[in-house]
N, C-alpha and C. Protein backbone atom coordinates (compact mmCIF):
# COMPACT_ATOMS: atom_id res chain seq x y z
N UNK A 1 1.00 13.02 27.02
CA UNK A 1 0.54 11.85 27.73
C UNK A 1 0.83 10.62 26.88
N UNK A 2 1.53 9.43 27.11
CA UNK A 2 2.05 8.65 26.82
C UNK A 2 0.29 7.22 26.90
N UNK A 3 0.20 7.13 25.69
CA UNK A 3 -1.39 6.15 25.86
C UNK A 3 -0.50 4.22 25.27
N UNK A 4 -0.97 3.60 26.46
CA UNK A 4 -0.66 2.09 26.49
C UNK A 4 -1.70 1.82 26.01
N UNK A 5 -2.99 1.61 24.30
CA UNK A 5 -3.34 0.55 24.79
C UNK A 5 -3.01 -1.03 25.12
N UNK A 6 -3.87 -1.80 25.22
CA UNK A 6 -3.22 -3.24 25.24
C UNK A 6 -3.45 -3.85 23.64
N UNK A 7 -1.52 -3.83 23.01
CA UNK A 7 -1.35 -4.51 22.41
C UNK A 7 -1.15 -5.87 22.62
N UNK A 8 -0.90 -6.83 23.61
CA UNK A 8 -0.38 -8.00 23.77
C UNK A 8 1.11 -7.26 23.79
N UNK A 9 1.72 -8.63 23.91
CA UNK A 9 3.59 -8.59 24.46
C UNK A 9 4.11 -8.52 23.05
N UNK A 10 3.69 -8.35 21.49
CA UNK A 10 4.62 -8.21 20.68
C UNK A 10 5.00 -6.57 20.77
N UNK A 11 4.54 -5.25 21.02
CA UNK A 11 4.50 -4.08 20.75
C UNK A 11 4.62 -3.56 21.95
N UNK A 12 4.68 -4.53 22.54
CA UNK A 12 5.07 -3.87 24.48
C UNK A 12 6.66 -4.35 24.85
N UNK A 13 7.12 -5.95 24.02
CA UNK A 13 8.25 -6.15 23.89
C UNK A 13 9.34 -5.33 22.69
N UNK A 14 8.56 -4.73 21.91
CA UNK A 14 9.57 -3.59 20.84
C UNK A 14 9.48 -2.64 21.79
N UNK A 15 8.38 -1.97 22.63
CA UNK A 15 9.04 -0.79 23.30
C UNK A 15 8.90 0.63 22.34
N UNK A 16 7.27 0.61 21.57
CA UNK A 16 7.28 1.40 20.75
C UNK A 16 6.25 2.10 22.34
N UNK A 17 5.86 3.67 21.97
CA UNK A 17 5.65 4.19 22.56
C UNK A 17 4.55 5.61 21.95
N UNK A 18 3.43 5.40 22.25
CA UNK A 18 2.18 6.13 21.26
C UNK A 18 2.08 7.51 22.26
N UNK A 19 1.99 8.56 21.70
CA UNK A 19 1.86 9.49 22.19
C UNK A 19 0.88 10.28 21.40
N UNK A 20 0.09 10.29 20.93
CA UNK A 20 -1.12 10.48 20.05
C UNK A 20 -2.03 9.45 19.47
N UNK A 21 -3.23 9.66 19.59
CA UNK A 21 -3.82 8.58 18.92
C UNK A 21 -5.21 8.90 18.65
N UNK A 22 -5.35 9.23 17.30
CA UNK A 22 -6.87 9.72 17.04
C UNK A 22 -6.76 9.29 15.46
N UNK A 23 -8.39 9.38 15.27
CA UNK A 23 -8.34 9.13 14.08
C UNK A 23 -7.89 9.82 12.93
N UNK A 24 -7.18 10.72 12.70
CA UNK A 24 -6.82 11.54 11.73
C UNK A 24 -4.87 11.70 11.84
N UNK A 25 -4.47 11.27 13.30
CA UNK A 25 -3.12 10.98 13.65
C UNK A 25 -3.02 10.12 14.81
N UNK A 26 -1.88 9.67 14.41
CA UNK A 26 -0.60 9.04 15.51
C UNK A 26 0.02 8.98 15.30
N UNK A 27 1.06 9.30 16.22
CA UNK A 27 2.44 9.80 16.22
C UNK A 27 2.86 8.88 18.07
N UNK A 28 4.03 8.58 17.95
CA UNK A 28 4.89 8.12 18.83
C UNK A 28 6.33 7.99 18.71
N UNK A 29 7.16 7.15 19.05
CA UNK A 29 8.59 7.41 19.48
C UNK A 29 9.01 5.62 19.45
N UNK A 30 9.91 5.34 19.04
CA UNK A 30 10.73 4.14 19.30
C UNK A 30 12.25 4.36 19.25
N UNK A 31 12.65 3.41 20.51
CA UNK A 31 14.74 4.35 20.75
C UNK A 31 15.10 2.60 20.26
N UNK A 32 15.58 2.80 19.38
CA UNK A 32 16.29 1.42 18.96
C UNK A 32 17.43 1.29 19.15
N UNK A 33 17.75 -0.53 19.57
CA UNK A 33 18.47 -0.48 20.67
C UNK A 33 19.38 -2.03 20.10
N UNK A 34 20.23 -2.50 20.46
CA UNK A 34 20.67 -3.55 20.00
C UNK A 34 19.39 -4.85 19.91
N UNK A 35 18.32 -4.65 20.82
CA UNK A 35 17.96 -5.56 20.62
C UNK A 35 16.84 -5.36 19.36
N UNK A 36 16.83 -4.39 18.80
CA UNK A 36 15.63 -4.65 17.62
C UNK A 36 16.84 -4.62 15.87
N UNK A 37 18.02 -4.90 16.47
CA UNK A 37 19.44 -5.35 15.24
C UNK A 37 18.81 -6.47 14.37
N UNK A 38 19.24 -6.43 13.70
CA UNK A 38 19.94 -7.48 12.32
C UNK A 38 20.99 -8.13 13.03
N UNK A 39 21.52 -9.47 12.35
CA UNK A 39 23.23 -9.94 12.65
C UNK A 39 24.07 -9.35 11.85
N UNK A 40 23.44 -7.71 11.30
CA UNK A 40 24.64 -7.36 10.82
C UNK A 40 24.25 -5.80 11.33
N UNK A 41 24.02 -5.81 12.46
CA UNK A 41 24.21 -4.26 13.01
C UNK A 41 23.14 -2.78 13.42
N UNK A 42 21.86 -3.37 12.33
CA UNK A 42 20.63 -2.47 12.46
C UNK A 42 19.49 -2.88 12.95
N UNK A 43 19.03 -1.57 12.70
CA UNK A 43 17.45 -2.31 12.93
C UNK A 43 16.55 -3.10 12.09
N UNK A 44 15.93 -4.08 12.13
CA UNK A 44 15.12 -5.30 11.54
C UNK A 44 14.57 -4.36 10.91
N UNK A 45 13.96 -4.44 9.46
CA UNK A 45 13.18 -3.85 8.69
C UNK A 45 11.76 -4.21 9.36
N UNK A 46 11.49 -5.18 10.00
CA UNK A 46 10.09 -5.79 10.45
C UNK A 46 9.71 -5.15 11.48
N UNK A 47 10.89 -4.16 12.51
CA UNK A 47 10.48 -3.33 13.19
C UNK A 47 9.40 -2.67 12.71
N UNK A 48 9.74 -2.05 11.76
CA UNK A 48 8.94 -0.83 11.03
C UNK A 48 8.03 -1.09 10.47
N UNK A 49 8.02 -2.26 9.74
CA UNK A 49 6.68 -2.68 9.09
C UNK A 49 5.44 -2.80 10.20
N UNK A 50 6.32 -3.53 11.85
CA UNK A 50 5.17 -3.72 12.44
C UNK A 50 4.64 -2.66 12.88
N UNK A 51 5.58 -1.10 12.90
CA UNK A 51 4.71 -0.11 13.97
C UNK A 51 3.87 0.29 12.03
N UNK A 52 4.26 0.59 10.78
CA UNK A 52 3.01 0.71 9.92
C UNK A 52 1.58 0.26 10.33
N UNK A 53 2.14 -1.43 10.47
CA UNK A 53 0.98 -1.93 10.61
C UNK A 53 -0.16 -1.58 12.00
N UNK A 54 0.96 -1.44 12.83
CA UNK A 54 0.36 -1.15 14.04
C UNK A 54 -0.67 0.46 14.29
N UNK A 55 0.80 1.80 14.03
CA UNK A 55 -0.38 2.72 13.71
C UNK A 55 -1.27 3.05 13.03
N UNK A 56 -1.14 2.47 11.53
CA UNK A 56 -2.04 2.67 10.99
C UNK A 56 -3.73 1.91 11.31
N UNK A 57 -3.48 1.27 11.40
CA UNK A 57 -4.54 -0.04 12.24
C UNK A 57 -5.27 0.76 13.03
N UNK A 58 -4.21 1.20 14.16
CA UNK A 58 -4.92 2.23 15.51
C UNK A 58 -5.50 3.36 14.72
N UNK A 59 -5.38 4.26 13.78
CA UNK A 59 -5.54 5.47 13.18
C UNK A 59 -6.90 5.44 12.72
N UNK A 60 -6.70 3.96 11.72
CA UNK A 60 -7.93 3.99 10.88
C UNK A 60 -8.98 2.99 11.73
N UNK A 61 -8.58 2.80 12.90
CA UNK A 61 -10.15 2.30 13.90
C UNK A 61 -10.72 2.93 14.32
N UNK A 62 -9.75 3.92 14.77
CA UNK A 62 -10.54 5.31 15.77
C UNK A 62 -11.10 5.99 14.90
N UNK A 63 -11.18 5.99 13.78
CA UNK A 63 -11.84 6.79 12.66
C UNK A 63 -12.84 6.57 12.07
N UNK A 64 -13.07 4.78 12.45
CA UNK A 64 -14.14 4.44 12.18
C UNK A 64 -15.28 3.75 13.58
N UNK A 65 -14.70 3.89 14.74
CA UNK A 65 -15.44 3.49 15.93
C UNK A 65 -16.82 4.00 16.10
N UNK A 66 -17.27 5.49 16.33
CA UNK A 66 -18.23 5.71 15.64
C UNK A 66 -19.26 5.00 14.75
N UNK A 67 -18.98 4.71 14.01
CA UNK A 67 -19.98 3.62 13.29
C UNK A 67 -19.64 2.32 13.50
N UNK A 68 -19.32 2.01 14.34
CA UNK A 68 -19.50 -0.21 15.25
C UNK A 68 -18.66 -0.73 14.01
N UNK A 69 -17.45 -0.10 14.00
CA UNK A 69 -16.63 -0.68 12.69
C UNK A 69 -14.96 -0.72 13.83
N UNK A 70 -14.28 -1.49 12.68
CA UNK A 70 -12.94 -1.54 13.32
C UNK A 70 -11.99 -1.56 11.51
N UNK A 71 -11.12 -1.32 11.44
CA UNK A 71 -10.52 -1.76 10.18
C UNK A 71 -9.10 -2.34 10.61
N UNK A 72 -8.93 -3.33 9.61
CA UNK A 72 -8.01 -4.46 9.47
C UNK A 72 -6.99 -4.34 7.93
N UNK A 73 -6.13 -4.38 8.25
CA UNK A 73 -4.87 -4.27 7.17
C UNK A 73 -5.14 -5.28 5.95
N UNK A 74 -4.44 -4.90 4.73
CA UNK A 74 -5.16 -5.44 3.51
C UNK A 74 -3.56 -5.23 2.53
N UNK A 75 -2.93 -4.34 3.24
CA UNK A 75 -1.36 -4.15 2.36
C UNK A 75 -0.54 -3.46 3.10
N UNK A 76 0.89 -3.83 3.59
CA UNK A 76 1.76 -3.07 4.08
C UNK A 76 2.61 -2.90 3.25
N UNK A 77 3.22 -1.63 2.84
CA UNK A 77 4.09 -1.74 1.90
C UNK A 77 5.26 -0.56 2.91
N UNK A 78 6.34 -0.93 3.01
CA UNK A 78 7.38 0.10 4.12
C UNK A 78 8.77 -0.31 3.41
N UNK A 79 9.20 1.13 2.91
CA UNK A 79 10.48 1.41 2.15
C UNK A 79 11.47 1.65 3.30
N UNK A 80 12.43 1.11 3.49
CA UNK A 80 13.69 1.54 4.41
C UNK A 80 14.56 2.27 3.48
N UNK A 81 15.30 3.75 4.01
CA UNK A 81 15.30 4.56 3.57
C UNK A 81 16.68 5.04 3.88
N UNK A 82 16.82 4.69 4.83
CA UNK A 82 18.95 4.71 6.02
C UNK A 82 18.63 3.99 6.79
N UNK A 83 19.96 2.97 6.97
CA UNK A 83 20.12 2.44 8.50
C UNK A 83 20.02 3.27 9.51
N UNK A 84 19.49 2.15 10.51
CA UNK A 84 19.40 2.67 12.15
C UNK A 84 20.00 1.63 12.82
N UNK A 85 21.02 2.36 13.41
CA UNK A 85 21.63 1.23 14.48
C UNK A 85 21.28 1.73 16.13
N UNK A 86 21.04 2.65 16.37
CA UNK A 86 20.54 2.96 17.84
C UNK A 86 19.86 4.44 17.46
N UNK A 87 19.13 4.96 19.01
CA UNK A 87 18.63 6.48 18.87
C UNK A 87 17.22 6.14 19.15
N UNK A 88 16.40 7.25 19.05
CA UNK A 88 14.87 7.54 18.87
C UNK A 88 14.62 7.90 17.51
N UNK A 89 13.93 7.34 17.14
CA UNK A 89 12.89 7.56 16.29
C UNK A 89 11.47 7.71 16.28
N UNK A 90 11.47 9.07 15.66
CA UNK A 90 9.79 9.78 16.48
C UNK A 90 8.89 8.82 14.91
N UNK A 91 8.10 8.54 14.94
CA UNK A 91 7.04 7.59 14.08
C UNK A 91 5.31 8.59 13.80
N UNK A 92 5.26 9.41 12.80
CA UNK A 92 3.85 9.95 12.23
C UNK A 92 3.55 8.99 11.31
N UNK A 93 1.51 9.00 11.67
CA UNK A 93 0.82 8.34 10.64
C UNK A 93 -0.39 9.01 10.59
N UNK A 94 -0.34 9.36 9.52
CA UNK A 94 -1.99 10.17 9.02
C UNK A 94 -2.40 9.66 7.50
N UNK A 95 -3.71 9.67 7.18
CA UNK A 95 -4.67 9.20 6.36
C UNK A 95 -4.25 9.82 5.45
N UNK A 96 -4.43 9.17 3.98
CA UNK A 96 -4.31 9.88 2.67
C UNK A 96 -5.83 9.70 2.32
N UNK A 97 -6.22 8.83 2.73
CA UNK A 97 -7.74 8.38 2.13
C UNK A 97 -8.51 8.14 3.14
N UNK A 98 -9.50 8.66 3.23
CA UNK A 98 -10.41 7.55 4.68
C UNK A 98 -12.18 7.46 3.79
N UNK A 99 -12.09 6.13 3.31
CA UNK A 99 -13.36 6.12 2.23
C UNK A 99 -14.61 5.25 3.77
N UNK A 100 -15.43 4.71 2.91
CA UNK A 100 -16.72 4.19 3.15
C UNK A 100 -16.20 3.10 3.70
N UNK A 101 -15.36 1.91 2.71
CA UNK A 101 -15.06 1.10 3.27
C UNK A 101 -13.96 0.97 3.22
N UNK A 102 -12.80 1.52 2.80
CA UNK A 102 -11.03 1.78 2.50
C UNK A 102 -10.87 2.75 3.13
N UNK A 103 -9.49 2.36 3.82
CA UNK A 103 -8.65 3.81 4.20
C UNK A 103 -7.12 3.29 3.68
N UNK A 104 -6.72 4.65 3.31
CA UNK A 104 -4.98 4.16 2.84
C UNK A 104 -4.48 5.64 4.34
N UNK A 105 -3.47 4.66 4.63
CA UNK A 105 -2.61 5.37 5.57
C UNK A 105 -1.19 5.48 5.29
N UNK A 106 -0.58 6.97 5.48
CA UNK A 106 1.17 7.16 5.58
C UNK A 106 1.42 7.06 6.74
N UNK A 107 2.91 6.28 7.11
CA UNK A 107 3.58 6.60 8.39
C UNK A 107 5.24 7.16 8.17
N UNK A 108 5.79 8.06 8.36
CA UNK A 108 6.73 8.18 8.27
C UNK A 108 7.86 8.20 9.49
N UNK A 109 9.23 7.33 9.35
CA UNK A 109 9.83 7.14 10.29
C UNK A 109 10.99 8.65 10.19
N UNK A 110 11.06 9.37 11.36
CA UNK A 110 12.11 10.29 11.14
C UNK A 110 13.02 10.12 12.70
N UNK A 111 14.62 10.55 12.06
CA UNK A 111 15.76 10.52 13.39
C UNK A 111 15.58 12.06 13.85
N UNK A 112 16.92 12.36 14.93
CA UNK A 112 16.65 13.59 15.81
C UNK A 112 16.89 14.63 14.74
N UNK A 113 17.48 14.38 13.94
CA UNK A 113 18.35 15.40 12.51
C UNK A 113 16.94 15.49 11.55
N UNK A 114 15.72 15.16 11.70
CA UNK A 114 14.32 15.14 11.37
C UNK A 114 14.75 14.20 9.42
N UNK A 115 16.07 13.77 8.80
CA UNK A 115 15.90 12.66 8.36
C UNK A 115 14.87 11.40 8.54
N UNK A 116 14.53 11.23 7.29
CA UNK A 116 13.60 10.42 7.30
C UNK A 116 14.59 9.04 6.53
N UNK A 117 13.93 7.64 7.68
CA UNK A 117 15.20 6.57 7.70
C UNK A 117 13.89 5.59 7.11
N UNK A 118 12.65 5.70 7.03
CA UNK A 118 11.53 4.61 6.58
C UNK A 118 10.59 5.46 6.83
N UNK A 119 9.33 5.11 4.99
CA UNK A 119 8.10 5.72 5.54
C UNK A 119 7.54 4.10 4.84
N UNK A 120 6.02 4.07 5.10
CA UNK A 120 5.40 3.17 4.78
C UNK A 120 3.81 3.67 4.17
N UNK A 121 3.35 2.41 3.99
CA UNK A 121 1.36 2.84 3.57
C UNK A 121 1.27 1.62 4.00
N UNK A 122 -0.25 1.77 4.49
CA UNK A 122 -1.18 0.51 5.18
C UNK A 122 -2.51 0.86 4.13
N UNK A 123 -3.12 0.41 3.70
CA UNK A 123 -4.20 -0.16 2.91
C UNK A 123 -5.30 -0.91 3.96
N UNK A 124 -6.62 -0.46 4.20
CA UNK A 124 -6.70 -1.04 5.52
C UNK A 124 -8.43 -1.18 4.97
N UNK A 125 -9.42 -2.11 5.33
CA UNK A 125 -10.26 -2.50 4.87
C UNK A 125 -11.39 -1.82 6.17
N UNK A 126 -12.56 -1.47 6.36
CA UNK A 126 -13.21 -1.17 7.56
C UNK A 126 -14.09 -2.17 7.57
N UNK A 127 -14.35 -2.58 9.18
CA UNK A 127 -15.20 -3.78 8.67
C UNK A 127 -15.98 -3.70 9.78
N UNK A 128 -17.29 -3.95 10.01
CA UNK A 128 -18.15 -4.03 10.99
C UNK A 128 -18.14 -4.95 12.43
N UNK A 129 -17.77 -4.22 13.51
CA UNK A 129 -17.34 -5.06 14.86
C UNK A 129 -18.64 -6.43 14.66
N UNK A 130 -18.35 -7.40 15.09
CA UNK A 130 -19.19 -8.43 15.56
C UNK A 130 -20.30 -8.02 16.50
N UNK A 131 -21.63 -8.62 16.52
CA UNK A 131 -23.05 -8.31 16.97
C UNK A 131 -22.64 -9.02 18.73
N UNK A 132 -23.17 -8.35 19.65
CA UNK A 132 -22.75 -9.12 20.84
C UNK A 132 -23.48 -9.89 20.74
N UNK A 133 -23.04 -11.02 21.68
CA UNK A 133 -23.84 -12.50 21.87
C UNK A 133 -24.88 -12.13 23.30
């Protein structure tokens, strides 16, 4: 089952695509395409940083929803590893850490040949949702 939530139009215009989403994983799919290129042929490194930022974000909220918390990014760090100029790329992210108030998250980017072309870590702070008004 393919889960939309609502990111806004930056992560609906990349065309990434979540097919898991819990707190301990997510995993999804992105087919890169000329339009997520460089002017010299690949894919934007910022692609990748944004789905880090993105699954990990989703990973380590759902992990903390349960307790009226949400967590918010604090460090992206994403190594590109081989060019990508087109294809799918399937995208895993699971917890190395999930503390009190820290979680550190891996995401690793792999092609159909299960090569791995970018992995990353998110560093992610948990922080208590706002009191309703």
């Amino acid at each position: 089952m393919s889960i939309r939530p609502n990111f806004g139009s930056w992560l609906g215009a990349l065309g990434f695509e979540i097919e898991e989403l819990t707190g301990t994983r997510v995993s999804g799919h992105l087919v890169v395409t000329p339009a997520h290129h460089t002017p010299f042929g690949v894919a934007h490194g910022g692609v990748f940083a944004t789905i880090v930022e993105s699954t990990g974000s989703l990973g380590a909220g759902a992990a903390v929803a349960h307790r009226g918390q949400y967590a918010v990014g604090t460090h992206n760090s994403t190594d590109f590893l081989r060019p990508v100029a087109e294809g799918r790329i399937d995208v895993v992210a699971t917890p190395i850490m999930q503390g009190r108030v820290q979680q550190l998250w891996a995401v690793e980017f792999t092609r159909s040949d299960r090569k791995t072309v970018a992995q990353g870590r998110l560093r992610l702070q948990n922080v208590d949702l706002p009191a309703p008004e």
